[in-house]
Protein backbone atom coordinates (compact mmCIF):
# COMPACT_ATOMS: atom_id res chain seq x y z
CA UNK A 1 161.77 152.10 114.11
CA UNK A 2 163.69 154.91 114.52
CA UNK A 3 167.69 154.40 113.98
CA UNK A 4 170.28 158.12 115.09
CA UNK A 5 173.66 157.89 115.65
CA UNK A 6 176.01 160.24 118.07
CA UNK A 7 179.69 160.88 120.00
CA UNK A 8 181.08 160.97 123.28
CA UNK A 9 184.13 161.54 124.12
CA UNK A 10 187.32 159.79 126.39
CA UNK A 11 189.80 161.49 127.77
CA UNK A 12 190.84 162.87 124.00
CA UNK A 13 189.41 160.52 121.45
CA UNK A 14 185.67 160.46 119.94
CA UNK A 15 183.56 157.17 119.89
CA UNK A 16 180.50 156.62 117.77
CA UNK A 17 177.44 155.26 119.38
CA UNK A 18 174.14 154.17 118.07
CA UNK A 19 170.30 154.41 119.45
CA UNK A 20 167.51 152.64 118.25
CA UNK A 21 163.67 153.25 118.96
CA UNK A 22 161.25 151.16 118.73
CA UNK A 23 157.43 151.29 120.88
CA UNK A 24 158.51 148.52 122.77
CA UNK A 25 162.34 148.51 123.11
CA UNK A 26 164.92 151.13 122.93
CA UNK A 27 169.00 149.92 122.14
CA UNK A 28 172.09 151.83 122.73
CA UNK A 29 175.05 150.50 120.82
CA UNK A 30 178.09 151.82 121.51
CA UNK A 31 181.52 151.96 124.78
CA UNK A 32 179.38 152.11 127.84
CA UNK A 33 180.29 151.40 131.26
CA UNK A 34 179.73 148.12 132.97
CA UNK A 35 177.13 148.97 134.70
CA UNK A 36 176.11 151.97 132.36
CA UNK A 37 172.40 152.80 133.84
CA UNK A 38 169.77 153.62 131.31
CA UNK A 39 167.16 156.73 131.98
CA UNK A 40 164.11 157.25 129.81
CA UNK A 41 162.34 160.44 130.12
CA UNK A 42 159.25 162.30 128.02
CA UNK A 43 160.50 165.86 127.14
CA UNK A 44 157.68 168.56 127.99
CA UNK A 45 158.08 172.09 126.50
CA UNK A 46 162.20 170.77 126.77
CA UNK A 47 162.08 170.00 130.26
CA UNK A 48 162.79 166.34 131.00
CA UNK A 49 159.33 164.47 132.94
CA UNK A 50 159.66 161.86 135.34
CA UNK A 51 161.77 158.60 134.29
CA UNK A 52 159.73 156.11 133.17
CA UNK A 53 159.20 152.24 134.72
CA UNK A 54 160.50 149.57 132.54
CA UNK A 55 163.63 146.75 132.65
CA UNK A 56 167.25 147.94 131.72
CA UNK A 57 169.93 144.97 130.46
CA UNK A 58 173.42 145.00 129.10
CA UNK A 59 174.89 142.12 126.87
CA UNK A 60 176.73 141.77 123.72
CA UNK A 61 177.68 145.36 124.37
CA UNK A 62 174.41 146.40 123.84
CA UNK A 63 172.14 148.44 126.32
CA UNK A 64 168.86 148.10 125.93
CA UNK A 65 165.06 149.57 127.63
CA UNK A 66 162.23 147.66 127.68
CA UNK A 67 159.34 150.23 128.96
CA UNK A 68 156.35 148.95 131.08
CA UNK A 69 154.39 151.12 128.16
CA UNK A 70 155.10 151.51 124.85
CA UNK A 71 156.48 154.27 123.45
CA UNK A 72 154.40 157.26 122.05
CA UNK A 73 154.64 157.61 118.83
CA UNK A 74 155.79 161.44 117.83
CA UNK A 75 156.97 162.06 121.63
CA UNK A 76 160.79 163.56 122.26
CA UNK A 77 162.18 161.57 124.47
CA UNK A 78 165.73 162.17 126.58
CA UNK A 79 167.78 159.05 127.57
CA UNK A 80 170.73 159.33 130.20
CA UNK A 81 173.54 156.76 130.49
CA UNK A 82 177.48 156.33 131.24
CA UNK A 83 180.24 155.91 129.28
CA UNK A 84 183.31 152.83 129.40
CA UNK A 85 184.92 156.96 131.42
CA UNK A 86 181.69 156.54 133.82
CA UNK A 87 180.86 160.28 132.27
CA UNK A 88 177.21 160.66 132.05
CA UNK A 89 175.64 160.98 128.52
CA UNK A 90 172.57 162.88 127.90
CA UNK A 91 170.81 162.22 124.00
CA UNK A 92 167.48 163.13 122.77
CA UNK A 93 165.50 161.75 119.76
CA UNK A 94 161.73 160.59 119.15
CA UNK A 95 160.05 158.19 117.51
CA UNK A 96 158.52 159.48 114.26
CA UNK A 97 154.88 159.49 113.85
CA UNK A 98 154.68 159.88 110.28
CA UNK A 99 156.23 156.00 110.83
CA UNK A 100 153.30 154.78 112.08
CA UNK A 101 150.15 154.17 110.38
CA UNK A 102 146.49 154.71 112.87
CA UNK A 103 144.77 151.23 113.92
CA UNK A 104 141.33 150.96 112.44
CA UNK A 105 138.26 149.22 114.39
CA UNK A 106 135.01 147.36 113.25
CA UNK A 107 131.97 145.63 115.20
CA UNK A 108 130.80 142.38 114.60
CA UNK A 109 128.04 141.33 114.43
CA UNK A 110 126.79 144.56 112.86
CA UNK A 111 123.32 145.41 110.93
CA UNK A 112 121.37 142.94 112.79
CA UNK A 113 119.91 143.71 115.63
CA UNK A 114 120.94 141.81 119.14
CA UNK A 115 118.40 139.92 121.44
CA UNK A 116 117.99 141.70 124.65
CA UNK A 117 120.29 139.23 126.50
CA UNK A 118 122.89 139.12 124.07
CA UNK A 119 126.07 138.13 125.80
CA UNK A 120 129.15 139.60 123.78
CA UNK A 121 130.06 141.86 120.62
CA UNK A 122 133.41 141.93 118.81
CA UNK A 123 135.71 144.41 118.03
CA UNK A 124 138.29 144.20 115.31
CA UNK A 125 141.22 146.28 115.20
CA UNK A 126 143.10 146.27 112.11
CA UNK A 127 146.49 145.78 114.62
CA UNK A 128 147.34 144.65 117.82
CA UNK A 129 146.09 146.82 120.60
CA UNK A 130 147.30 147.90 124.32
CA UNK A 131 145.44 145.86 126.72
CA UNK A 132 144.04 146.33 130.08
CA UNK A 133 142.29 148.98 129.71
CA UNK A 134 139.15 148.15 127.65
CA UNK A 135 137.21 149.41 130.29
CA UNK A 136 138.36 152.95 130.23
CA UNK A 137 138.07 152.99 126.46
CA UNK A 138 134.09 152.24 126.03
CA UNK A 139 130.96 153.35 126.49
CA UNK A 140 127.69 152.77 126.13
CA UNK A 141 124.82 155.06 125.80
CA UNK A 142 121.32 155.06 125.35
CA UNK A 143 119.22 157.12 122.68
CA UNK A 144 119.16 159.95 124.64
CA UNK A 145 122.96 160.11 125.34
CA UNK A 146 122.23 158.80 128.89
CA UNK A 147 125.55 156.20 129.72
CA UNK A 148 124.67 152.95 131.11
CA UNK A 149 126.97 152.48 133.85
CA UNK A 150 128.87 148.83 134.59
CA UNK A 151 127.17 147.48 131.05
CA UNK A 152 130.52 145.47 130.63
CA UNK A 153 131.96 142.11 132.37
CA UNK A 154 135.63 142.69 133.46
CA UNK A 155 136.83 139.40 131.56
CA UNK A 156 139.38 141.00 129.00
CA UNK A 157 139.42 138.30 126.05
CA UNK A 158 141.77 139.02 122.88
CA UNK A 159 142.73 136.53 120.14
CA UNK A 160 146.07 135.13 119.83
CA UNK A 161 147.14 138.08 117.42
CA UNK A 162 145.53 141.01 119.57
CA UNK A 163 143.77 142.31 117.12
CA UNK A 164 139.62 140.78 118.32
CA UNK A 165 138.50 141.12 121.97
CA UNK A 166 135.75 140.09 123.25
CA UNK A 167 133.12 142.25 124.89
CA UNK A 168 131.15 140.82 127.40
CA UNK A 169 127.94 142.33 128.59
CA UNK A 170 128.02 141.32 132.24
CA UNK A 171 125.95 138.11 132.26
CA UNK A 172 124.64 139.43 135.83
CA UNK A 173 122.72 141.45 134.84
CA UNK A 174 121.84 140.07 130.79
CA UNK A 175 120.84 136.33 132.59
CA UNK A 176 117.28 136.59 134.20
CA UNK A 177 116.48 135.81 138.06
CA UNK A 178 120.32 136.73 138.88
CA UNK A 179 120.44 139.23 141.55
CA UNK A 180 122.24 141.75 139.47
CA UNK A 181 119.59 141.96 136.86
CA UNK A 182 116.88 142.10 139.56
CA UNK A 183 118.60 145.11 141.42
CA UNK A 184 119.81 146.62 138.97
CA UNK A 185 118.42 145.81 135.67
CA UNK A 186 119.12 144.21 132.30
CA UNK A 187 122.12 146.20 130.20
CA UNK A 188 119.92 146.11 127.25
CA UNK A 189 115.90 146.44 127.03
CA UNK A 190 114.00 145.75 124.20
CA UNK A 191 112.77 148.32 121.39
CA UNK A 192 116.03 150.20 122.76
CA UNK A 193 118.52 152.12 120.63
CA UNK A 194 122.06 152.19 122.11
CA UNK A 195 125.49 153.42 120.86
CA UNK A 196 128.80 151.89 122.10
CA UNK A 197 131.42 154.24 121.63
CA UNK A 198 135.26 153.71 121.16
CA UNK A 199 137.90 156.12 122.45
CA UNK A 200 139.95 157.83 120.62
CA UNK A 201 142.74 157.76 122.57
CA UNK A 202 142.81 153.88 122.73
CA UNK A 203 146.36 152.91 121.32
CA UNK A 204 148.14 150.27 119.17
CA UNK A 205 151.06 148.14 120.63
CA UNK A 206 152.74 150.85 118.78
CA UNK A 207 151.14 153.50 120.68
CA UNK A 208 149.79 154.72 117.71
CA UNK A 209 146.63 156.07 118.83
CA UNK A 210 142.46 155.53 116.87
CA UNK A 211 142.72 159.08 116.50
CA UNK A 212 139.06 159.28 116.09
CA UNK A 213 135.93 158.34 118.15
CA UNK A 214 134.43 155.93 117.16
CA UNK A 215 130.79 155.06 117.67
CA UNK A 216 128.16 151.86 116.67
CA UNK A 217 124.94 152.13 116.77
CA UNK A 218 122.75 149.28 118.48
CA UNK A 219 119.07 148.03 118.34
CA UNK A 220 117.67 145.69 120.57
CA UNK A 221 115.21 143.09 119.77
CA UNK A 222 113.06 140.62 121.75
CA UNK A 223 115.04 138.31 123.90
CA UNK A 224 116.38 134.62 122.75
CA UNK A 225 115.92 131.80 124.48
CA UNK A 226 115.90 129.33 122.05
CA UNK A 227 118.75 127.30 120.44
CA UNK A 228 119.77 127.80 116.31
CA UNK A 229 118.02 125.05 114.54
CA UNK A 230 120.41 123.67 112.09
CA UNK A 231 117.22 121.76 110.28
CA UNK A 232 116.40 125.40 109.11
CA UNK A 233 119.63 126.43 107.87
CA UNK A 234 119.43 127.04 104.22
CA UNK A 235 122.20 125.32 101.98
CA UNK A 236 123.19 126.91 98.38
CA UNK A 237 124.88 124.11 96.91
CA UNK A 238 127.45 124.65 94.29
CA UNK A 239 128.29 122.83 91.14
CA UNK A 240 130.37 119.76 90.63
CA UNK A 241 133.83 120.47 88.95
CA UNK A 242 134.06 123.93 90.38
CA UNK A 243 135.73 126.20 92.68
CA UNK A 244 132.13 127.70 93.82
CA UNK A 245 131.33 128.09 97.95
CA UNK A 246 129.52 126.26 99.51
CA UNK A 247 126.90 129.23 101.10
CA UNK A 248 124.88 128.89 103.96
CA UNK A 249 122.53 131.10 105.25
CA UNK A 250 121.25 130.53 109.22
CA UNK A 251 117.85 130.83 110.69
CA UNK A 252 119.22 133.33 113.43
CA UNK A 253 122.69 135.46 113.47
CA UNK A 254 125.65 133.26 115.06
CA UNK A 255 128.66 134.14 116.40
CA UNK A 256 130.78 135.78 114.11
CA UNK A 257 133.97 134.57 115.77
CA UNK A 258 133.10 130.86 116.59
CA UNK A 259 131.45 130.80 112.85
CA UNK A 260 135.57 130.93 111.46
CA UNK A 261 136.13 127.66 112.37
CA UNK A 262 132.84 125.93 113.72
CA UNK A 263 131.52 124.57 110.34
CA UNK A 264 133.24 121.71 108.59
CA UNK A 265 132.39 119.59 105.26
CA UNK A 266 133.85 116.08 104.76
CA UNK A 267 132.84 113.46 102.09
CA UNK A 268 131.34 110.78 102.82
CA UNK A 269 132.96 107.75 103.79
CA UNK A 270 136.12 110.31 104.33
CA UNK A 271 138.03 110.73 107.61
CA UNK A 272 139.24 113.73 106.74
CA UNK A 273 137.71 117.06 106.60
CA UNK A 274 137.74 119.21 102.87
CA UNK A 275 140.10 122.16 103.17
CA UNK A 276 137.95 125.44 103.14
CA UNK A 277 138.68 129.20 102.96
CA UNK A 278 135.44 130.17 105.27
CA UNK A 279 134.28 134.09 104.88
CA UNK A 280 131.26 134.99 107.42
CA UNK A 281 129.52 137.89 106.64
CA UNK A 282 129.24 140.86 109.52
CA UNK A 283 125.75 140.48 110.70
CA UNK A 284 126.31 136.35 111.64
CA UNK A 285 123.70 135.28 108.99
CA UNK A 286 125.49 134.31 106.20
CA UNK A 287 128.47 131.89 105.79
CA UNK A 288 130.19 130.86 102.78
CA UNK A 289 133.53 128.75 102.16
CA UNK A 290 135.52 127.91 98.54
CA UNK A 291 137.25 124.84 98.39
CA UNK A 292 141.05 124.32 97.76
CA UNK A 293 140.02 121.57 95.00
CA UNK A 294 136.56 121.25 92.83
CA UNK A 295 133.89 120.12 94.49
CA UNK A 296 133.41 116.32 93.20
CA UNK A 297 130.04 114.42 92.06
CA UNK A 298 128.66 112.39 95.22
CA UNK A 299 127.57 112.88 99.04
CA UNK A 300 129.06 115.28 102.04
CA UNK A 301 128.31 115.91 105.39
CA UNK A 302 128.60 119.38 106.72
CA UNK A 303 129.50 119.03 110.33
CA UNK A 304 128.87 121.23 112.81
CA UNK A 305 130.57 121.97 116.36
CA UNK A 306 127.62 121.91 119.32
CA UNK A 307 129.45 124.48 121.00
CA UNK A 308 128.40 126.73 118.06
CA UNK A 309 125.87 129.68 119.56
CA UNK A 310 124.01 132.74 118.23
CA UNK A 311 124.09 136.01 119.97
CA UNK A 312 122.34 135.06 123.51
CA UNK A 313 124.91 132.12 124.36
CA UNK A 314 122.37 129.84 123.01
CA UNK A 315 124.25 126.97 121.31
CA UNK A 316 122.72 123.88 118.95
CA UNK A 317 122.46 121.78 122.09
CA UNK A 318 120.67 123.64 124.78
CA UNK A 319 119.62 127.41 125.45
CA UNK A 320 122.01 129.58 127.55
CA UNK A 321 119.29 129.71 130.35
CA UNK A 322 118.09 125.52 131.63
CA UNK A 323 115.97 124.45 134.35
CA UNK A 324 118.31 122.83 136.92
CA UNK A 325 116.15 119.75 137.56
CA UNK A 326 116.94 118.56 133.54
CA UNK A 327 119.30 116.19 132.62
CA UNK A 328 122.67 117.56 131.54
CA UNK A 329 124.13 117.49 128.41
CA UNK A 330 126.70 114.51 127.80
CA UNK A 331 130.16 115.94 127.22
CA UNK A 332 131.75 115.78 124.57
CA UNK A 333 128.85 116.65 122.76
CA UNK A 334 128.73 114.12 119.46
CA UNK A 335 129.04 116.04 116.68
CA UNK A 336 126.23 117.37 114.64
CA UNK A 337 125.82 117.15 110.83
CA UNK A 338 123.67 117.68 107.43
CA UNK A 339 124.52 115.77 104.53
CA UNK A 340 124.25 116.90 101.17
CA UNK A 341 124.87 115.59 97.48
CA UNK A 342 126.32 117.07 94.42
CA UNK A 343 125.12 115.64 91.33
C-alpha cells in the first residue's frame, strides 16, 4: 500500500488531500466536488495512456477506484479529479515494487511419473493469483520442444484462497473411444517426456508478477485403469502415549489435493473423528498425520472417503472408464475403512 499526500487550492486558501494505492483499490481523501470524477491512467515515457475500466464511488467524503485489473506493481500512474471549486486536479504517484514480494509456484504431484490418461496436475502458488487467464500462461511441450496444442480443458478451478488451481488435461482427448482422442489423439503417450511450462508474466492479485519461467518436467507411464486398493495400503503404526503420525504409504500415487482431507481415523466405538494435522508428501504416495492428543492403547478405524482417486480419476469404488451395461454405484457411497490396534 502506497499512502502520498498533496494541495489544491480554492479561491485563496490551500487544502490537504490524501491518496492511497493499493492493487485493487485506489482512495482519494480530501474537498472534492459532488460529483468529483475519478481518471486512472498508466504514464508511458510521461505521457498519460488510455484511462483505464474500473468502478468510481464517493461516500464518507472519500473517492475511491476500483480497477477491472489490478494495479501494476512499480507502474506511475496519473489520476484526474475535481475539486469542492469543480477545478480539475491532476496527481501522479505509483505503487512501489520493492513493496511487493514475487509469488512462487510448485507442481503436485511431482517425482512420480503420471499414467498416460492422467486427468489433472496442481499448481501451488505461494499467493493468490489473477485468474482467467490460465490458458495464456501454460504450455506444454514435448521432448523435442514441439508444443502440444489444446492439451488443457477450459474448466478454471482454484481453491477458496486462490492460491491451487486445478489443471485439467481435456478428458476428450485423455478418455479412450471419445471422438477427440480418436481424431486427434491422447495429450499424453506413454514412454513420453513432456515439460509444462509457467509464464513468467503470470501475476499475483497484487500484480506482482513470477518473474521467472518456470518449467516441470513430466514422464509418462503406462495407462491406469484400475482403482487404488486400500487392502494394499501399507500402515506404520505409531506408539501408544505419543504424539507420533500415523504414516501411510499407498499402492499407487493419489491425489494430492483430495488426500488433505480424504483420510480420517476414529476410535472405535467413537462417533467422532480424532483431530489430525495431515501432511501428504508431493509425489501422492505417502501420507502421514500427528494427532492433537497421544495416541491411546486399543482399536481405530481409518476411514476413507470413496470419492478418493489416484491420478487417472480412478477412485476406491470404480475406475474412471465403466462399461455402460454395469450396475451403477449406489450414492452416497458407504464409507470405506481399515481398522487398526495400538497395543
Amino acid at each position: 500500500m502506497v499512502i502520498s499526500w498533496g494541495f489544491t487550492r480554492i479561491g485563496h486558501k490551500a487544502f490537504p488531500f490524501s491518496v492511497t494505492l493499493t492493487p485493487a483499490l485506489i482512495e482519494v481523501a480530501g474537498r472534492t466536488s459532488a460529483t468529483p470524477g475519478l481518471e486512472v491512467r498508466p504514464m508511458f515515457k510521461d505521457a498519460p495512456g488510455p484511462a483505464l475500466m474500473g468502478s468510481t464511488r464517493h461516500e464518507d467524503g472519500v473517492l475511491r477506484f476500483e480497477p477491472a485489473l489490478p494495479l501494476i506493481a512499480g507502474q506511475v500512474y496519473q489520476l484526474l479529479w475535481h475539486d469542492e471549486a469543480g477545478k480539475q486536479v491532476t496527481y501522479t504517484t505509483a505503487l512501489e515494487a520493492a513493496q511487493l514480494t514475487r509469488p512462487a509456484v510448485a507442481l503436485r504431484p511431482q517425482g512420480v511419473p503420471l499414467p498416460a490418461n492422467a486427468l489433472k496436475l496442481y499448481l501451488h502458488f505461494s499467493q493468490p493469483m489473477e485468474q482467467g487467464v490460465f490458458l495464456e500462461k501454460l504450455r506444454l511441450t514435448d521432448a523435442s520442444g514441439n508444443e502440444i496444442h489444446g492439451p488443457f480443458r477450459e474448466t478454471e478451478l482454484w481453491s477458496p484462497d486462490g492460491k491451487r488451481l486445478t489443471v485439467w488435461f481435456h478428458p476428450g482427448r485423455q478418455k479412450t473411444g471419445v471422438n477427440l482422442n480418436e481424431d486427434e489423439g491422447p495429450v499424453l503417450i506413454e514412454g513420453g517426456h513432456y515439460t509444462l511450462h509457467v509464464a513468467a508474466s503470470w501475476r499475483s492479485v497484487h500484480a506482482v508478477p513470477l518473474g521467472n519461467h518456470e518449467s516441470f518436467p513430466l514422464t509418462v507411464g503406462p495407462a491406469d485403469h484400475s482403482s487404488p486398493q486400500p487392502a494394499e495400503w501399507k500402515l506404520d503404526l505409531p506408539h501408544s502415549h505419543t504424539l507420533e503420525p500415523l504414516k501411510i504409504t499407498f499402492d499407487e500415487p493419489l491425489d494430492t489435493a483430495m488426500l488433505t482431507s480424504a483420510l480420517t481415523v476414529r476410535p472405535i466405538g467413537s462417533d467422532a473423528d480424532m483431530i489430525l494435522h495431515p501432511t501428504v508428501l508431493r509425489t501422492g504416495t505417502h501420507w502421514s498425520a500427528k494427532p492433537d492428543q497421544p495416541w491411546q492403547p486399543g482399536s481405530y478405524e481409518l476411514r476413507m472417503d470413496p470419492l478418493l482417486e489416484d491420478l487417472a480419476g480412478n477412485s476406491l469404488v470404480k475406475p474412471f472408464e465403466t462399461d455402460v451395461t454395469e450396475p451403477a454405484i449406489p450414492r452416497p457411497q458407504p464409507v470405506i475403512s481399515r481398522k487398526f490396534t495400538l497395543p
